[in-house]
C-alpha atoms as a PDB file:
ATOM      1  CA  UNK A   1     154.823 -54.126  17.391  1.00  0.00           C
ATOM      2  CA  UNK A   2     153.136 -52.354  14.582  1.00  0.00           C
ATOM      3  CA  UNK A   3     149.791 -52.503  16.284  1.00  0.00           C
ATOM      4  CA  UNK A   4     150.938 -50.515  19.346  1.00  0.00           C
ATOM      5  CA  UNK A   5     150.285 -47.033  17.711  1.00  0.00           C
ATOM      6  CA  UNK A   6     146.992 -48.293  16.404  1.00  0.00           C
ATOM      7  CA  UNK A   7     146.120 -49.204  20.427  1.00  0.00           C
ATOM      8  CA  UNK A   8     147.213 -45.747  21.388  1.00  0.00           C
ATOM      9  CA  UNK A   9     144.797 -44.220  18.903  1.00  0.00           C
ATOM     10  CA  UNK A  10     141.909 -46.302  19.817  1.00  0.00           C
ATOM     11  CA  UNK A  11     142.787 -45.497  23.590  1.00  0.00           C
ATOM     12  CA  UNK A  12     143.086 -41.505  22.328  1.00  0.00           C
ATOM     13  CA  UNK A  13     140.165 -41.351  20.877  1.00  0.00           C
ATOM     14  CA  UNK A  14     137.482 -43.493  22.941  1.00  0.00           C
ATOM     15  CA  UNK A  15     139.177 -40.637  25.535  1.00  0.00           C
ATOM     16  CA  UNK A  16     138.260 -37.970  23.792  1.00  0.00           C
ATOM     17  CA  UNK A  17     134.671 -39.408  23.158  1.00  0.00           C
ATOM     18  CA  UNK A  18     134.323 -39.208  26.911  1.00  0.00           C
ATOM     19  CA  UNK A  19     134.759 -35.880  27.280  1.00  0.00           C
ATOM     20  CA  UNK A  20     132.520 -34.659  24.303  1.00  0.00           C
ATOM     21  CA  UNK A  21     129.588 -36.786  25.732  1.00  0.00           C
ATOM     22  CA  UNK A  22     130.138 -34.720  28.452  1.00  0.00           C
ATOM     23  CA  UNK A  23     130.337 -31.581  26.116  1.00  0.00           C
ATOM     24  CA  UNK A  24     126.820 -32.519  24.816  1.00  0.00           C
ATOM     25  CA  UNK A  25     125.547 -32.672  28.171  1.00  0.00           C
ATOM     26  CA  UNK A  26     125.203 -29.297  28.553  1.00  0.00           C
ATOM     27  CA  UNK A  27     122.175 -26.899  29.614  1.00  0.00           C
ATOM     28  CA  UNK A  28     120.270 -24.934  26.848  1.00  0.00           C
ATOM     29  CA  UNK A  29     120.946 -20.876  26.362  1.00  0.00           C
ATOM     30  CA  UNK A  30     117.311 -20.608  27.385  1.00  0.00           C
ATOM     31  CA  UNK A  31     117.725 -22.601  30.902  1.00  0.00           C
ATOM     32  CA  UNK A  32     121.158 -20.887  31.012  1.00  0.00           C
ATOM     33  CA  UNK A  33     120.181 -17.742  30.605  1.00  0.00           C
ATOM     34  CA  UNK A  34     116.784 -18.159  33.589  1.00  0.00           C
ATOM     35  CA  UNK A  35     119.801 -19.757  35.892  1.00  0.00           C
ATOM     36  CA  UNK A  36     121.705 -16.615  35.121  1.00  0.00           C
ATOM     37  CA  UNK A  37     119.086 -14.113  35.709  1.00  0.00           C
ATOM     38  CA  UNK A  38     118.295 -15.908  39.320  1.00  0.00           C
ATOM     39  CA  UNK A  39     121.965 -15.945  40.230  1.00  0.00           C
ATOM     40  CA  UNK A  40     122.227 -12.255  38.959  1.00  0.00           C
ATOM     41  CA  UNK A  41     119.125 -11.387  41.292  1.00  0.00           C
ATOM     42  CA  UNK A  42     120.582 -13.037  44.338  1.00  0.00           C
ATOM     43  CA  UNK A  43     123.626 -11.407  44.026  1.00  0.00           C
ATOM     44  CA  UNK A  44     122.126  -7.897  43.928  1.00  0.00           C
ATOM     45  CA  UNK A  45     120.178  -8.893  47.211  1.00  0.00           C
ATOM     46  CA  UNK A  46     123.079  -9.650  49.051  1.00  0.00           C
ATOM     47  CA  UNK A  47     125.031  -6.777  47.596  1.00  0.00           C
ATOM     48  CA  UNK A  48     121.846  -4.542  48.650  1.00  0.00           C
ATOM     49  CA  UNK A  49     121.158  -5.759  52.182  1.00  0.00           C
ATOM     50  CA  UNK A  50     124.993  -5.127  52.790  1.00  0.00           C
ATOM     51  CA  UNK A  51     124.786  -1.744  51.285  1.00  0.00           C
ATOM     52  CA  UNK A  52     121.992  -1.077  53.239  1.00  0.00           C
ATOM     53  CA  UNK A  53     122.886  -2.252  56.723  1.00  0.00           C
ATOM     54  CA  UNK A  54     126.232  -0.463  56.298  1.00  0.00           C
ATOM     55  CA  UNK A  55     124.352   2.858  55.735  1.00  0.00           C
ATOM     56  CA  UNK A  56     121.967   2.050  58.438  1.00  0.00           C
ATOM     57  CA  UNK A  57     125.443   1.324  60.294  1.00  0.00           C
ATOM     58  CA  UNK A  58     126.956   4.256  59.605  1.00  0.00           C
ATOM     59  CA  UNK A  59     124.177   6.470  60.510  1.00  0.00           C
ATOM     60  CA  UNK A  60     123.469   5.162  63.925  1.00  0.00           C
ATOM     61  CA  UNK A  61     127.441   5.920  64.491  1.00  0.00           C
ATOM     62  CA  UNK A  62     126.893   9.337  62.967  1.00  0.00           C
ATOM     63  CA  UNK A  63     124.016   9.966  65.416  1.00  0.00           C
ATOM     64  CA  UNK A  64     125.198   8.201  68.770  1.00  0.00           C
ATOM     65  CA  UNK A  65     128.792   9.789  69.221  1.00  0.00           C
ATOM     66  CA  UNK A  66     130.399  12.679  69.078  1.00  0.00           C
ATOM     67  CA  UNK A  67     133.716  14.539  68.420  1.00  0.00           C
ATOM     68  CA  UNK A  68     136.498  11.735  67.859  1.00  0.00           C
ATOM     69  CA  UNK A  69     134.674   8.684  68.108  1.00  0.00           C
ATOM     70  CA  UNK A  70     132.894   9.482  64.961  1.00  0.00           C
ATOM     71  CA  UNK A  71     135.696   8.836  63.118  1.00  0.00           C
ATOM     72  CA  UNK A  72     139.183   6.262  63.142  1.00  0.00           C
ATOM     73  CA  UNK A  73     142.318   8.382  63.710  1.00  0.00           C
ATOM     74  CA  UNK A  74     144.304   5.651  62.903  1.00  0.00           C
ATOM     75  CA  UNK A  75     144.549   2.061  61.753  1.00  0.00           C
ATOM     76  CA  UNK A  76     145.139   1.182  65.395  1.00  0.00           C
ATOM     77  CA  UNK A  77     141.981   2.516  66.532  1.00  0.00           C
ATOM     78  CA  UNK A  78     139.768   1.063  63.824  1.00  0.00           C
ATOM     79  CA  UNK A  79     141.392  -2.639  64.724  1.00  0.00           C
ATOM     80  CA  UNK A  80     140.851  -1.654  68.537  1.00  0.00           C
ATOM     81  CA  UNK A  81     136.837  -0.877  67.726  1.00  0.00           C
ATOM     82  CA  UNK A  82     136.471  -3.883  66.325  1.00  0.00           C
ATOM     83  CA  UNK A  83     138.123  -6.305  69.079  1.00  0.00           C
ATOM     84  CA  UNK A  84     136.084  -4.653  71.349  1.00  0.00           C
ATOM     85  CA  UNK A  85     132.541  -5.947  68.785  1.00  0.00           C
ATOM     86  CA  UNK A  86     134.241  -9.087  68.389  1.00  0.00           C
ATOM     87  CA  UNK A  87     134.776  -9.578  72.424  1.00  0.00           C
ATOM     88  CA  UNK A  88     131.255  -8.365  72.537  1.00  0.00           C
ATOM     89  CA  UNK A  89     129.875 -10.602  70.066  1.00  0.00           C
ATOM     90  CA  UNK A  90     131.758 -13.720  71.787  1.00  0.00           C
ATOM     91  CA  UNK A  91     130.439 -12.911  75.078  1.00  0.00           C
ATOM     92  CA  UNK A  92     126.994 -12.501  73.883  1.00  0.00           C
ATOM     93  CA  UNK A  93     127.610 -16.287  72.012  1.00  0.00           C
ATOM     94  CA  UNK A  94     129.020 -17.956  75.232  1.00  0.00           C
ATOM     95  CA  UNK A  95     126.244 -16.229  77.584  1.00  0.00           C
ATOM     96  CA  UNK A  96     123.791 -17.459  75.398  1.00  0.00           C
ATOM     97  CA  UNK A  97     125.084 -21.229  74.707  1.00  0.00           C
END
């Protein structure tokens, strides 16, 4: 019975030395640093393109209508615009396929 504790520390530790292979495993602050940059460059794309195609978006609206329709009264209105894009965009998807 005495060796019972002994088998839980042998089980604890070989365990453990799982895990901190794993630990040792990991990238160098140089390679993390490039992957960093990359992902930090991609996200500022994406974030860009949106920013841009929103402005883009809002400007055609500013320029093609007039009097209420260039702005939402109301939360109703705003969901009702964009039913009508989404109805638009699934017709467009279903005439196509």
């Amino acid at each position: 019975m005495k060796d019972c504790p002994t088998w839980r520390w042998l089980f604890l530790l070989a365990f453990m030395m799982m895990f901190a292979i794993d630990a040792d495993a990991q990238i160098s602050s140089d390679e993390f640093y490039a992957r960093h940059i990359q992902t930090q460059n991609t996200g500022m794309y994406i974030l860009g393109s949106w920013a841009i195609v929103n402005i883009a978006t809002g400007a055609w609206g500013w320029g093609s209508y007039d009097g209420e329709k260039k702005v939402f009264p109301s939360d109703e209105s705003f969901l009702e615009y964009c039913e009508s894009w989404y109805r638009r965009f699934c017709h467009l998807q279903q005439s196509s396929g």
